[in-house]
Protein backbone atom coordinates (compact mmCIF):
# COMPACT_ATOMS: atom_id res chain seq x y z
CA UNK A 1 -21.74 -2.60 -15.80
CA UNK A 2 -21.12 -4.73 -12.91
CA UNK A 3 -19.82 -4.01 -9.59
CA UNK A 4 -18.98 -5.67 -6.14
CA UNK A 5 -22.12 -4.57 -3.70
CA UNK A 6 -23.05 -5.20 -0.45
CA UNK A 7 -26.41 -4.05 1.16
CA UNK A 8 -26.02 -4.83 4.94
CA UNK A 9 -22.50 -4.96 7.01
CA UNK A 10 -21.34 -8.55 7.35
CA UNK A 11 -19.08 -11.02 5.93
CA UNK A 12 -18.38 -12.50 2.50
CA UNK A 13 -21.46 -14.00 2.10
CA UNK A 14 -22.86 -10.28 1.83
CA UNK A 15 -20.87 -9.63 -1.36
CA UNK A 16 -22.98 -10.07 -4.83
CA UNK A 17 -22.88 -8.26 -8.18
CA UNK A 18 -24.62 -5.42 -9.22
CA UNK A 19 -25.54 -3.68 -11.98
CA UNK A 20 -24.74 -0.28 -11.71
CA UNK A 21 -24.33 3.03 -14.20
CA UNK A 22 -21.38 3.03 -16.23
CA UNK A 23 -19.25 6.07 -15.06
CA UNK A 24 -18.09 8.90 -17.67
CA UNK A 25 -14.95 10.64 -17.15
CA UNK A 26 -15.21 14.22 -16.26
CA UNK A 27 -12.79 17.44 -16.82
CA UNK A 28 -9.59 15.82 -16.51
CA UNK A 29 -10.38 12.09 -15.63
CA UNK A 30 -9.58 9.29 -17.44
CA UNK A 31 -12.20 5.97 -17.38
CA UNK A 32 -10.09 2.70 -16.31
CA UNK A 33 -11.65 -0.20 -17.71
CA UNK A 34 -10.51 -2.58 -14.48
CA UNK A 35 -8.46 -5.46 -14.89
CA UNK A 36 -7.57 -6.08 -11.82
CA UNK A 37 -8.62 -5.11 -8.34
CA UNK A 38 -7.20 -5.71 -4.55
CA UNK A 39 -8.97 -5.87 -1.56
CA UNK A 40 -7.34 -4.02 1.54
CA UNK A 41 -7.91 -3.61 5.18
CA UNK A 42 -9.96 -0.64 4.47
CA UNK A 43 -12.40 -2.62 2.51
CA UNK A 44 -12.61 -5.54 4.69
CA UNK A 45 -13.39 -3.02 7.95
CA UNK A 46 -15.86 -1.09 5.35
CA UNK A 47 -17.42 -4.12 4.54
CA UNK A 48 -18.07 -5.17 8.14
CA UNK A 49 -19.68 -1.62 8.75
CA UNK A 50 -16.47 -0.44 10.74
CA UNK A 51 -15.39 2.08 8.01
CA UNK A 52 -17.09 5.03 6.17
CA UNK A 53 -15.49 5.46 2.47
CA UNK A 54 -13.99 9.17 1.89
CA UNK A 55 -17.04 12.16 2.18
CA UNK A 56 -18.22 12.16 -2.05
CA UNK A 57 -17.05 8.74 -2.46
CA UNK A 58 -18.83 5.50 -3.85
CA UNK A 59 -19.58 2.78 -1.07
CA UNK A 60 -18.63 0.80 -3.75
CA UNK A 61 -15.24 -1.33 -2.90
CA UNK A 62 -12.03 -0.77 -4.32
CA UNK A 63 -9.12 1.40 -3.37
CA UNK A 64 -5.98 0.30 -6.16
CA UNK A 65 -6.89 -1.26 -9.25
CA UNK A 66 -4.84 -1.89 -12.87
CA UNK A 67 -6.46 -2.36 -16.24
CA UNK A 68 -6.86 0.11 -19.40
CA UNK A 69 -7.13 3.93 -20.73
CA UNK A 70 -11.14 3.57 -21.96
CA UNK A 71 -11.98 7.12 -22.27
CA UNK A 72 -10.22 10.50 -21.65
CA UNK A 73 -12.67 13.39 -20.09
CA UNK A 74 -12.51 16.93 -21.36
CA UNK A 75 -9.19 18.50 -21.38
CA UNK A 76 -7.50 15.52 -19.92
CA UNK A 77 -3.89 16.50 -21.45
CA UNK A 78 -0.92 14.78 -21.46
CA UNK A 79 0.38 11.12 -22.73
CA UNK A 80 -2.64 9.08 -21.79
CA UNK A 81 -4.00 7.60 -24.57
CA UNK A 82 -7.12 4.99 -25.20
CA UNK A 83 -5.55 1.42 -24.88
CA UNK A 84 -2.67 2.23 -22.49
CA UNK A 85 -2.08 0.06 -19.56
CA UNK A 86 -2.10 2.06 -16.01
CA UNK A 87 -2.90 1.33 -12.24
CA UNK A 88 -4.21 3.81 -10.23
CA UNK A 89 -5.23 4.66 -6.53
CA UNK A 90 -8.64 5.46 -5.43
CA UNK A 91 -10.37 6.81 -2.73
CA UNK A 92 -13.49 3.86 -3.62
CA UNK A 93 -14.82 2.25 -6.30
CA UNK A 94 -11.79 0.15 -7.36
CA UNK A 95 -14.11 -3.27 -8.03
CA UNK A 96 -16.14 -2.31 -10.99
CA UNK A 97 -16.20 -2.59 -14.56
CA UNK A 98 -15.17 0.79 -15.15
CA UNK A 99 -13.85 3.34 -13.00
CA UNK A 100 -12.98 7.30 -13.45
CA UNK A 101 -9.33 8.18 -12.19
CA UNK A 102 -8.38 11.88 -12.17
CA UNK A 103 -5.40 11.86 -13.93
CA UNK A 104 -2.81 12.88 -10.98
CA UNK A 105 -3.89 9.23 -9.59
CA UNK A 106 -3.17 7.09 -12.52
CA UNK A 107 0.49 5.33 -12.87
CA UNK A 108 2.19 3.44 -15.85
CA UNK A 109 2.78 0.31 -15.07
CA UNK A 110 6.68 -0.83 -14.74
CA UNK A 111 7.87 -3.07 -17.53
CA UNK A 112 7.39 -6.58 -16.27
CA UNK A 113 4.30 -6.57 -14.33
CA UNK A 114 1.29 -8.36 -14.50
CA UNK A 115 -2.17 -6.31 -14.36
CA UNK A 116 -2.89 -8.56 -11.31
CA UNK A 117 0.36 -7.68 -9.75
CA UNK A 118 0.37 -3.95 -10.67
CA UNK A 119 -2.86 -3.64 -8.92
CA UNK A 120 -1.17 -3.99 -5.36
CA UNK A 121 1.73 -1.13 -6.11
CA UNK A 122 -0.46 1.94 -5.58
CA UNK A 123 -0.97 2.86 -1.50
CA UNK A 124 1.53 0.46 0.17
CA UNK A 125 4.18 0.19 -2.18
CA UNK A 126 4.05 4.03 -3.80
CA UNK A 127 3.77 4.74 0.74
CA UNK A 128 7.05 2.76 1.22
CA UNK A 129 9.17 4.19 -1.83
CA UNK A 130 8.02 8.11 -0.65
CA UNK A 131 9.22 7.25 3.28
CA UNK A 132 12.30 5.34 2.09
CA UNK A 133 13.70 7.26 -0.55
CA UNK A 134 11.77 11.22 -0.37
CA UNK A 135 11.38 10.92 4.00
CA UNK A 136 14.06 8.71 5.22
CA UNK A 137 16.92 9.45 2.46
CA UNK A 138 17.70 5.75 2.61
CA UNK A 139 20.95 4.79 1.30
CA UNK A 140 23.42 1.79 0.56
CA UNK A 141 24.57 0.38 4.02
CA UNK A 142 22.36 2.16 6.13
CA UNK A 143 20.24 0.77 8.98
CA UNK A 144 16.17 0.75 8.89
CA UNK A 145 14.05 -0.28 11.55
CA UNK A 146 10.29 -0.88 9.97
CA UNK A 147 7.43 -1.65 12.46
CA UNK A 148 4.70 -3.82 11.61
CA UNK A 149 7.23 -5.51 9.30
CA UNK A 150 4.25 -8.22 7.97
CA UNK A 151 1.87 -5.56 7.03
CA UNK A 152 1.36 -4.20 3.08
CA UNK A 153 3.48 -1.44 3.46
CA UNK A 154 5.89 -3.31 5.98
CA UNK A 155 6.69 -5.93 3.33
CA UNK A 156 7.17 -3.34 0.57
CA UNK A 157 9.31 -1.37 2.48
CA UNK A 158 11.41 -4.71 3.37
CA UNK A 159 11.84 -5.53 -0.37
CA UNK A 160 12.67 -1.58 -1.46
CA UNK A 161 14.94 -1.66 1.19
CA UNK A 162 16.81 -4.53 0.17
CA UNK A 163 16.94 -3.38 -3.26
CA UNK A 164 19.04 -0.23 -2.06
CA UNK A 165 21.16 -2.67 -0.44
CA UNK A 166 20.42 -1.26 2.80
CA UNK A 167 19.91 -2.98 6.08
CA UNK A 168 15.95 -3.73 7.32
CA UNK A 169 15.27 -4.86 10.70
CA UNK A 170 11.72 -5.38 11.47
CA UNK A 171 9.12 -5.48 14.67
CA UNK A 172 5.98 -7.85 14.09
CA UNK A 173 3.89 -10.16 16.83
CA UNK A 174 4.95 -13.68 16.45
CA UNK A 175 8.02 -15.95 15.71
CA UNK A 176 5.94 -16.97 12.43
CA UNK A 177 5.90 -13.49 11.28
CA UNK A 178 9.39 -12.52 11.95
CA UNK A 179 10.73 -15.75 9.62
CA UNK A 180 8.26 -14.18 7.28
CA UNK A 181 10.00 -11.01 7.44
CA UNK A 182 13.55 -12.29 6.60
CA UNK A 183 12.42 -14.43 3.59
CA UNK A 184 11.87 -10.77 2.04
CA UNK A 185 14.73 -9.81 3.14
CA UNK A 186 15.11 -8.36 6.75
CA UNK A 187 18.41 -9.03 8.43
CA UNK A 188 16.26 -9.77 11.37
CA UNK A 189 13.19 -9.23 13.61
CA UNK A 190 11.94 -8.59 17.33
CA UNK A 191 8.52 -9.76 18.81
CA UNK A 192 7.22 -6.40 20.07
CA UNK A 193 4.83 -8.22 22.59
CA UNK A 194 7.69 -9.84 24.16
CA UNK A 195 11.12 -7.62 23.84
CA UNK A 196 11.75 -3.99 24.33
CA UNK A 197 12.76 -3.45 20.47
CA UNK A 198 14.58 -0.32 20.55
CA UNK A 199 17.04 -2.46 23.00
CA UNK A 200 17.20 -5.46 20.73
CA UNK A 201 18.13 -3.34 17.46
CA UNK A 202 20.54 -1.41 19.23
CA UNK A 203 22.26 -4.86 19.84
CA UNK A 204 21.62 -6.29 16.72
CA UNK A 205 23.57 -3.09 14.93
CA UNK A 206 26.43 -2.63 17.96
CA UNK A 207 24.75 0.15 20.04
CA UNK A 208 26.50 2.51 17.24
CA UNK A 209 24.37 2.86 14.48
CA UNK A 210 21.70 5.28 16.03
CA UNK A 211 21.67 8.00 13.00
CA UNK A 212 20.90 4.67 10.44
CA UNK A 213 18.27 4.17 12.15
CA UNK A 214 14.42 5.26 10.98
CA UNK A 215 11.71 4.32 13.27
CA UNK A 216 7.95 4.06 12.42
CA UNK A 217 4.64 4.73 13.69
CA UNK A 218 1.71 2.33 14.07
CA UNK A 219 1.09 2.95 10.43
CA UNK A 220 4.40 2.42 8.75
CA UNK A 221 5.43 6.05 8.92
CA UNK A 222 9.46 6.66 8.89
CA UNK A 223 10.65 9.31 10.86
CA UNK A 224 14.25 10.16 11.88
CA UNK A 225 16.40 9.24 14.96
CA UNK A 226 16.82 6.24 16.68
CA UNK A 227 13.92 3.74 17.92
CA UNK A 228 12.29 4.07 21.28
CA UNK A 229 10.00 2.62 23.22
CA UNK A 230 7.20 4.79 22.69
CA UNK A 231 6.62 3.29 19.46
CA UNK A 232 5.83 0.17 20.59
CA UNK A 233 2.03 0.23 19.26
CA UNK A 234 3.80 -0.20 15.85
């Protein structure tokens, strides 16, 4: 089968196809016969030799990828079945031919959904539905502050959050991004390089909405309480 290689660290122009060994699914792995594939930040830093793929992973890229049930492995139980469409997350080799998914990491696809577009749910948009709805107990009305509101799991969380009919306000780096942010959704935004943001959303919701609020890390993480400065590196 064929798969997305590189041989040195570089850009682009480093990428070819290779012909590698088609995978076979062991105890409890399903093969994925790839549809579709995404490319992340992970793969772009791996790519440029800035980022070592999980210990017992393939170098090959690939970390979400949609497509179809080709194979079940040895006792793989439950309702996968030959045929089915599924996306799944991956610690590498999402930009093959084939991959092998243990079966804890493959996801129906919702009703609607292109294989292109389910590719891009695992990782940011499965990360965004956990914080909102399992972490942050998000609910209709309330208040959510999301940092790095342009990233993958920033805009997710934007669009979930609107869909709960909850309130998003966003910190990102530019006026650009910011009017970005609010075509998904967000009420509004603050330029983190320029304004103290856990001032500005305290104005923006009264100075009274403090328990609404969930802040989030540098990677998009919700935690409880209101913002503060010290999470300005988000």
């Amino acid at each position: 089968m064929s798969a997305t290689h590189f041989d040195k660290p570089g850009g682009p122009e480093n990428l070819y196809l290779k012909e590698v060994d088609k995978p076979s699914p062991g105890e409890g792995e399903v093969l994925l016969k790839v549809a579709a594939s995404t490319l992340n930040w992970a793969d772009l830093l791996q790519k440029q030799g800035q980022y070592a793929p999980p210990p017992g992973a393939s170098s090959i890229l690939g970390l979400k990828a949609s497509g179809h049930v080709a194979e079940l492995g040895p006792r793989c139980q439950g309702h996968w079945k030959p045929g089915d469409s599924a996306m799944a997350l991956l610690p590498s080799e999402g930009q093959p031919q084939y991959v092998t998914v243990p079966k804890g990491l493959l996801m129906p696809i919702p009703t609607g959904l292109s294989l292109p577009q389910a590719a891009a749910i695992p990782e940011a948009w499965t990360i965004a539905f956990q914080l909102l709805h399992c972490v942050g107990g998000v609910q209709e009305g309330k208040t959510v502050l999301i940092h790095a509101g342009t990233g993958g799991v920033g805009t997710a969380a934007i669009q979930l959050t609107r869909l709960l009919k909850a309130i998003s306000l966003v910190t990102t780096s530019s006026k650009e991004n910011i009017q970005m942010a609010q075509k998904l959704g967000a009420a509004t935004g603050f330029d983190y390089k320029k304004e103290d943001f856990s001032e500005e959303a305290l104005k923006a919701t009264q100075a009274n909405a403090g328990e609404g609020f969930h802040g989030t890390s540098s990677a998009s993480l919700l935690h409880g309480g209101p913002p503060t400065s010290a999470a300005r590196s988000g």
